[in-house]
N, C-alpha and C. Protein backbone atom coordinates (compact mmCIF):
# COMPACT_ATOMS: atom_id res chain seq x y z
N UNK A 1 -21.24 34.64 47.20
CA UNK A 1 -22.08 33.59 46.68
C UNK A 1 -21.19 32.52 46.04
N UNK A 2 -21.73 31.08 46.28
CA UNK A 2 -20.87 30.01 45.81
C UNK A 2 -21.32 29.21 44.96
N UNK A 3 -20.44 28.91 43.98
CA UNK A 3 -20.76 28.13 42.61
C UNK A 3 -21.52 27.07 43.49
N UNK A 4 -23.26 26.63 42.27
CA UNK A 4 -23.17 25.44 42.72
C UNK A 4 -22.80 24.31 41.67
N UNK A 5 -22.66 22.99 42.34
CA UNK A 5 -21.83 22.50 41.02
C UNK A 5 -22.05 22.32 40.21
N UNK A 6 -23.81 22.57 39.72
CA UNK A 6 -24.45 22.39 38.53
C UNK A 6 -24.15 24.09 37.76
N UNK A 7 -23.59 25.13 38.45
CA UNK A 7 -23.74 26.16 37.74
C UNK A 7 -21.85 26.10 37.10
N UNK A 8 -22.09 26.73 35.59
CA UNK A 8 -21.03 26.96 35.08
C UNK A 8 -20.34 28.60 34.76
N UNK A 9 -18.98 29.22 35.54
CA UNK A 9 -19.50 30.39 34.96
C UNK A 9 -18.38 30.55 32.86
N UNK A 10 -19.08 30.76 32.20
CA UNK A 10 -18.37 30.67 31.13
C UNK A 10 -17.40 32.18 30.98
N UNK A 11 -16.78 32.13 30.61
CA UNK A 11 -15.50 33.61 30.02
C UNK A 11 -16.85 34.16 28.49
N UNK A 12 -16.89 35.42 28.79
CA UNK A 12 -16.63 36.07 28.06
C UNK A 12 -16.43 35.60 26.53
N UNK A 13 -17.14 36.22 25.20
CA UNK A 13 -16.58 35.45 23.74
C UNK A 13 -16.02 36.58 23.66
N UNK A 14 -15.24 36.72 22.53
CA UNK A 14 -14.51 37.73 22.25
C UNK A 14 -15.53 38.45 21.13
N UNK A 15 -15.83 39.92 20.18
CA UNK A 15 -16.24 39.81 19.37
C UNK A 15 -15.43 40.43 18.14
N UNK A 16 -15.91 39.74 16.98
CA UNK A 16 -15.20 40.22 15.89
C UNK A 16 -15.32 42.45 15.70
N UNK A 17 -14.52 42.91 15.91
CA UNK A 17 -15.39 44.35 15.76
C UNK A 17 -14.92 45.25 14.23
N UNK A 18 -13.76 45.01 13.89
CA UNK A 18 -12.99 45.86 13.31
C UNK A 18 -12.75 44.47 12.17
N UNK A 19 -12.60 45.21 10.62
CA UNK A 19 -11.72 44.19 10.01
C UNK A 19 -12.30 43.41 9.33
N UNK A 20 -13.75 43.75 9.33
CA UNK A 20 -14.12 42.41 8.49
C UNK A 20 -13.90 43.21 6.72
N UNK A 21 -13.80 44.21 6.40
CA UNK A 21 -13.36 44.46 4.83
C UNK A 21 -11.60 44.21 4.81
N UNK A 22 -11.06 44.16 5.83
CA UNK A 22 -9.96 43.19 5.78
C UNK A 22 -9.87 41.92 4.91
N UNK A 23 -10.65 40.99 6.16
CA UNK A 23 -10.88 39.73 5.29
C UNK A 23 -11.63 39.77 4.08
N UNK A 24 -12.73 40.26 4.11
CA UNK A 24 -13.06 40.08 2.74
C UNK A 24 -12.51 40.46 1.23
N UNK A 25 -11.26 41.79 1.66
CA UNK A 25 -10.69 42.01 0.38
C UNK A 25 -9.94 40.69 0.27
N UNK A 26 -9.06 40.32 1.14
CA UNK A 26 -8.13 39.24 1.14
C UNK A 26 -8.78 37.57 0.62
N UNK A 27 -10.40 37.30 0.77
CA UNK A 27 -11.13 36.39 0.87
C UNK A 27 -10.96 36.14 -0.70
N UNK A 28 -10.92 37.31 -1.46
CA UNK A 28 -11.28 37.22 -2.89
C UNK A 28 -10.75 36.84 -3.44
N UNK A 29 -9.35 36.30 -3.49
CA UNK A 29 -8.01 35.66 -4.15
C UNK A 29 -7.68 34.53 -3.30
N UNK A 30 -8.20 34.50 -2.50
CA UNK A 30 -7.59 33.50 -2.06
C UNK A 30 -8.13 32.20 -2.24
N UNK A 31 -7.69 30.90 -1.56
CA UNK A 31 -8.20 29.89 -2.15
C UNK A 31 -9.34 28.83 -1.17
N UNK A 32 -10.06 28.35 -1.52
CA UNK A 32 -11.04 28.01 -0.04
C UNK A 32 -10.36 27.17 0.75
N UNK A 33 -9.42 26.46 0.97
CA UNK A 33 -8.69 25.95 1.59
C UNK A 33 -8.24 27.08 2.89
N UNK A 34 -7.68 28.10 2.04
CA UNK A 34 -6.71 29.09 2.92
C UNK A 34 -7.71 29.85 3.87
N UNK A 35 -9.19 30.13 2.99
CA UNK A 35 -10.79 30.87 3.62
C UNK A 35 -10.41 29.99 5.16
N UNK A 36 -10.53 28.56 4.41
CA UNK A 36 -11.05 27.54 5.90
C UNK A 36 -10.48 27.75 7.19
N UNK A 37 -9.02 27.66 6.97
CA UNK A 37 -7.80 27.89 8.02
C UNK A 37 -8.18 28.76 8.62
N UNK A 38 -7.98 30.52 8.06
CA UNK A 38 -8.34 31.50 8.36
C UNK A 38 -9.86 31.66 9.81
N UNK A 39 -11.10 31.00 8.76
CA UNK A 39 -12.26 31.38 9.25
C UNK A 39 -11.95 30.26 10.71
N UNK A 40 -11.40 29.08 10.85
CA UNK A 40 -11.44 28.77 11.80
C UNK A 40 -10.40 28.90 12.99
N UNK A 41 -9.24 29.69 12.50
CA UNK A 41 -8.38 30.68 13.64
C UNK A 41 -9.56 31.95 14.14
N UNK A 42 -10.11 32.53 13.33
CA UNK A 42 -10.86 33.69 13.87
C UNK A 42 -12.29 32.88 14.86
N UNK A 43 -12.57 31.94 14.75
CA UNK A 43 -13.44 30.90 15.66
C UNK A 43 -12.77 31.14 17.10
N UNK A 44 -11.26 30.54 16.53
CA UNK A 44 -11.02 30.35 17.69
C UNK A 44 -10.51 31.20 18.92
N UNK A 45 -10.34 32.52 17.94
CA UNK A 45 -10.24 34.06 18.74
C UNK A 45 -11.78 34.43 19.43
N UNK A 46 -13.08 34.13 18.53
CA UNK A 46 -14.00 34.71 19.30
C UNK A 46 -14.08 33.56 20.47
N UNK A 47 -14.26 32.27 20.71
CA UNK A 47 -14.13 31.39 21.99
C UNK A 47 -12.99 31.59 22.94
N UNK A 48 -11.93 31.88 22.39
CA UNK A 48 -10.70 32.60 23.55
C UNK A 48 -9.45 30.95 23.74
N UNK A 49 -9.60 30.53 22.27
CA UNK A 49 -9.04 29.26 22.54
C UNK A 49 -7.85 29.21 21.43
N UNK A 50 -7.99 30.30 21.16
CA UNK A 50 -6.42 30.57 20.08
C UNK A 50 -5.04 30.40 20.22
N UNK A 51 -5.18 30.84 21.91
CA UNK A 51 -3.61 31.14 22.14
C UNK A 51 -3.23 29.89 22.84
N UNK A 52 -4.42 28.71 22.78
CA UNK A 52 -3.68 27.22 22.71
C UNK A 52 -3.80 26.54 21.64
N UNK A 53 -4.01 27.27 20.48
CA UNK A 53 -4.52 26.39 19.73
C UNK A 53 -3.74 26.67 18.46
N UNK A 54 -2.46 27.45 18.26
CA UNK A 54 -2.14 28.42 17.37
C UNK A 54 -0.72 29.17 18.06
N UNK A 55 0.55 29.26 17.22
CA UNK A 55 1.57 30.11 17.22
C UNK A 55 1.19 31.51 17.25
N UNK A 56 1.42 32.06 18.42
CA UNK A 56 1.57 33.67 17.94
C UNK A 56 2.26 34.62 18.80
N UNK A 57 2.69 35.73 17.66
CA UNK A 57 3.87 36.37 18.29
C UNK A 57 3.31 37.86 18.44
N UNK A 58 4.10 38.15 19.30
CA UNK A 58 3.33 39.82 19.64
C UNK A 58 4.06 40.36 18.26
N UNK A 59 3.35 41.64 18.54
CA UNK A 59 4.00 42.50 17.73
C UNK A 59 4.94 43.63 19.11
N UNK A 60 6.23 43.58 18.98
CA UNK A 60 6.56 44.23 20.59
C UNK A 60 6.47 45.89 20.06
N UNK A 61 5.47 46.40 18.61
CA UNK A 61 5.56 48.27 18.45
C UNK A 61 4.37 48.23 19.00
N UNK A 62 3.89 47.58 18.62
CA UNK A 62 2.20 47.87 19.35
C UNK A 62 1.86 46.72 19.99
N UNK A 63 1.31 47.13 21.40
CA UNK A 63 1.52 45.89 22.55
C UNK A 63 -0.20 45.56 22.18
N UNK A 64 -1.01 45.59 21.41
CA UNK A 64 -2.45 45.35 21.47
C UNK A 64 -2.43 44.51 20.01
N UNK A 65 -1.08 44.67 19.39
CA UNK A 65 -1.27 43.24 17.97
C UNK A 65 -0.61 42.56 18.12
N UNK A 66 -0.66 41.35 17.96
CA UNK A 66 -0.25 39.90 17.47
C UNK A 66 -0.29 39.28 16.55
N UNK A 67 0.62 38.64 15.72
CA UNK A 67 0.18 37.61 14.49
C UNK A 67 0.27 36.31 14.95
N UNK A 68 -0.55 35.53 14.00
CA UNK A 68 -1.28 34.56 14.96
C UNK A 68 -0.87 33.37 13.06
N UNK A 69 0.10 32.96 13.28
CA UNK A 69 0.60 31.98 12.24
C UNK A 69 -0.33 30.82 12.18
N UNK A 70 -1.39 31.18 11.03
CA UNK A 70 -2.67 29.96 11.02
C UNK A 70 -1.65 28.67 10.01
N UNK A 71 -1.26 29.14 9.40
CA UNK A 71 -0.49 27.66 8.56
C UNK A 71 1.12 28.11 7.97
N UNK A 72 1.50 26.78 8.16
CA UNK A 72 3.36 27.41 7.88
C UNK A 72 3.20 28.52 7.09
N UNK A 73 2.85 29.01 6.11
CA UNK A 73 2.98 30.18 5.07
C UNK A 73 1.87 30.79 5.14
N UNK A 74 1.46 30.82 6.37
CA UNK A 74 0.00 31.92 6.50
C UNK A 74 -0.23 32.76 7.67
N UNK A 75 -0.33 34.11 7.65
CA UNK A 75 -0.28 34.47 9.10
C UNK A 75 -1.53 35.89 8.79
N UNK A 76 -1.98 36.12 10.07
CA UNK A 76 -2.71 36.84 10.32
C UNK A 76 -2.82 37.81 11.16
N UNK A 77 -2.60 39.24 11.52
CA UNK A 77 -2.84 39.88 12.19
C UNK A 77 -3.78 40.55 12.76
N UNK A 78 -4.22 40.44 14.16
CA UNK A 78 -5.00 40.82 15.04
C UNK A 78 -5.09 42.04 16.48
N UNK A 79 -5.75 42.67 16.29
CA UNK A 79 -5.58 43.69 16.75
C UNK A 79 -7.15 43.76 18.37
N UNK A 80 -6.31 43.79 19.45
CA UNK A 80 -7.52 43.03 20.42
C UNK A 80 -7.97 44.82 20.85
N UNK A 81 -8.75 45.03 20.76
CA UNK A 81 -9.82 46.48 20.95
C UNK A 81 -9.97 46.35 22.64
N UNK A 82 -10.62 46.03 22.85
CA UNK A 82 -10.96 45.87 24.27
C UNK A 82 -11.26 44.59 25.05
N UNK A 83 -11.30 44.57 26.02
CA UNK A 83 -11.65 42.88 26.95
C UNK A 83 -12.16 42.01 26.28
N UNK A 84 -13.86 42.87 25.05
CA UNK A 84 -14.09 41.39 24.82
C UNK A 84 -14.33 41.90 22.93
N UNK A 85 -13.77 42.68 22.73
CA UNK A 85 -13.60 42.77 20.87
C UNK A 85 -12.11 43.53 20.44
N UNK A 86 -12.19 42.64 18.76
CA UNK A 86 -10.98 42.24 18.63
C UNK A 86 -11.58 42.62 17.05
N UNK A 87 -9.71 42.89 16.18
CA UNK A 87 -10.31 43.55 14.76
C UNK A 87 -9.02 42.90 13.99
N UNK A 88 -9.22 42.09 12.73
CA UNK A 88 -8.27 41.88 12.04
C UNK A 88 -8.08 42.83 11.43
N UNK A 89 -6.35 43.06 11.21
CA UNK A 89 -5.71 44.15 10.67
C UNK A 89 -4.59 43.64 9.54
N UNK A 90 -4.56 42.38 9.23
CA UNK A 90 -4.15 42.36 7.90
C UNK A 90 -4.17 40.43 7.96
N UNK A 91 -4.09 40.17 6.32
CA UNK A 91 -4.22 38.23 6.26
C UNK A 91 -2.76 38.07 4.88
N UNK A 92 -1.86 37.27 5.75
CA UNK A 92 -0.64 37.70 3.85
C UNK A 92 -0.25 36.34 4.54
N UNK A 93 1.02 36.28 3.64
CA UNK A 93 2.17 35.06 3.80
C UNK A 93 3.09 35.85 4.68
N UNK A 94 3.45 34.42 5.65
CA UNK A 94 4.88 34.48 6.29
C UNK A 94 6.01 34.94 5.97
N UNK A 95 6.73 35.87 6.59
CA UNK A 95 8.06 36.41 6.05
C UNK A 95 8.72 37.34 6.74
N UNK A 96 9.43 38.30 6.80
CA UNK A 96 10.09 39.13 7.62
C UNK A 96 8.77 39.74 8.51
N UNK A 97 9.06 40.67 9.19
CA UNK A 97 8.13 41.63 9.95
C UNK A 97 7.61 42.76 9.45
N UNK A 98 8.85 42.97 8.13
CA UNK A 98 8.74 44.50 7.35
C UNK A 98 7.84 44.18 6.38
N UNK A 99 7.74 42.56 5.94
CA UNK A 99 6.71 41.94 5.12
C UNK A 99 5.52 42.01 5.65
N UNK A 100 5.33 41.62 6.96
CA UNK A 100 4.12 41.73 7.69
C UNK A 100 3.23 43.31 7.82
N UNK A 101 3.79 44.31 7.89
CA UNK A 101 3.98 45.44 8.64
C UNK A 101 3.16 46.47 7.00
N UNK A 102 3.83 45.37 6.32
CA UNK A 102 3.09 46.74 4.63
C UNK A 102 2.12 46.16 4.28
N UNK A 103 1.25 47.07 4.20
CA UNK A 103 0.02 46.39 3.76
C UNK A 103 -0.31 47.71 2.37
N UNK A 104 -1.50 47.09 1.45
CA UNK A 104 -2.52 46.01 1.88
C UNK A 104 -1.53 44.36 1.36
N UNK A 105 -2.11 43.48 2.41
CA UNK A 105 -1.52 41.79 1.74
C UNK A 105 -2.76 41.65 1.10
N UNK A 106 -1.99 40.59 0.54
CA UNK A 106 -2.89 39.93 -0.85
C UNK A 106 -3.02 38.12 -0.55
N UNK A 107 -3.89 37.87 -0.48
CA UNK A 107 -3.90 36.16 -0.60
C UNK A 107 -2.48 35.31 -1.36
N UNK A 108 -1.84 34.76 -0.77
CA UNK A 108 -0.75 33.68 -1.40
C UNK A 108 -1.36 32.48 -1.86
């Protein structure tokens, strides 16, 4: 069967599944500025428009996380579950990997 050109087929959203007491411990110190950044990198994970829209580096121990550097001194780790859900697994400041890697982070 063939597209017609009025039909669109859209991808898949991603969904948030895992992680939301992640963010919210991290939400509590932090500052609404940093909320904003944050809430609109995770936007752009559930539309599937992150990985043009945003630095991010695998993690090469576990091939299913990535941190996803929302602002020079802000990074976020994400952990993709399956095809179409995905679980944040930690929100801190930029810094080594061994920095990244201990948790719990705390809002900067």
């Amino acid at each position: 069967m063939q597209n017609e050109p009025n039909q669109v087929n859209h991808p898949t959203c991603f969904r948030l599944e895992t992680g939301i007491e992640v963010i919210e411990r991290w939400a509590e110190t932090a500052s609404q500025a940093r909320r904003n950044v944050v809430y609109e990198a995770l936007f752009a994970m559930v539309d599937r428009s992150l990985f043009n829209r945003y630095r991010v580096v695998d993690d090469y121990r576990r091939p299913n996380e990535f941190f996803v550097i929302v602002k020079d001194d802000l990074a976020m780790k994400i952990r993709v579950n399956c095809y179409d859900s995905f679980g944040v697994v930690g929100i801190g400041p930029c810094g080594r990997l061994s920095d990244l890697q201990s948790a719990p982070w705390h809002a900067a």
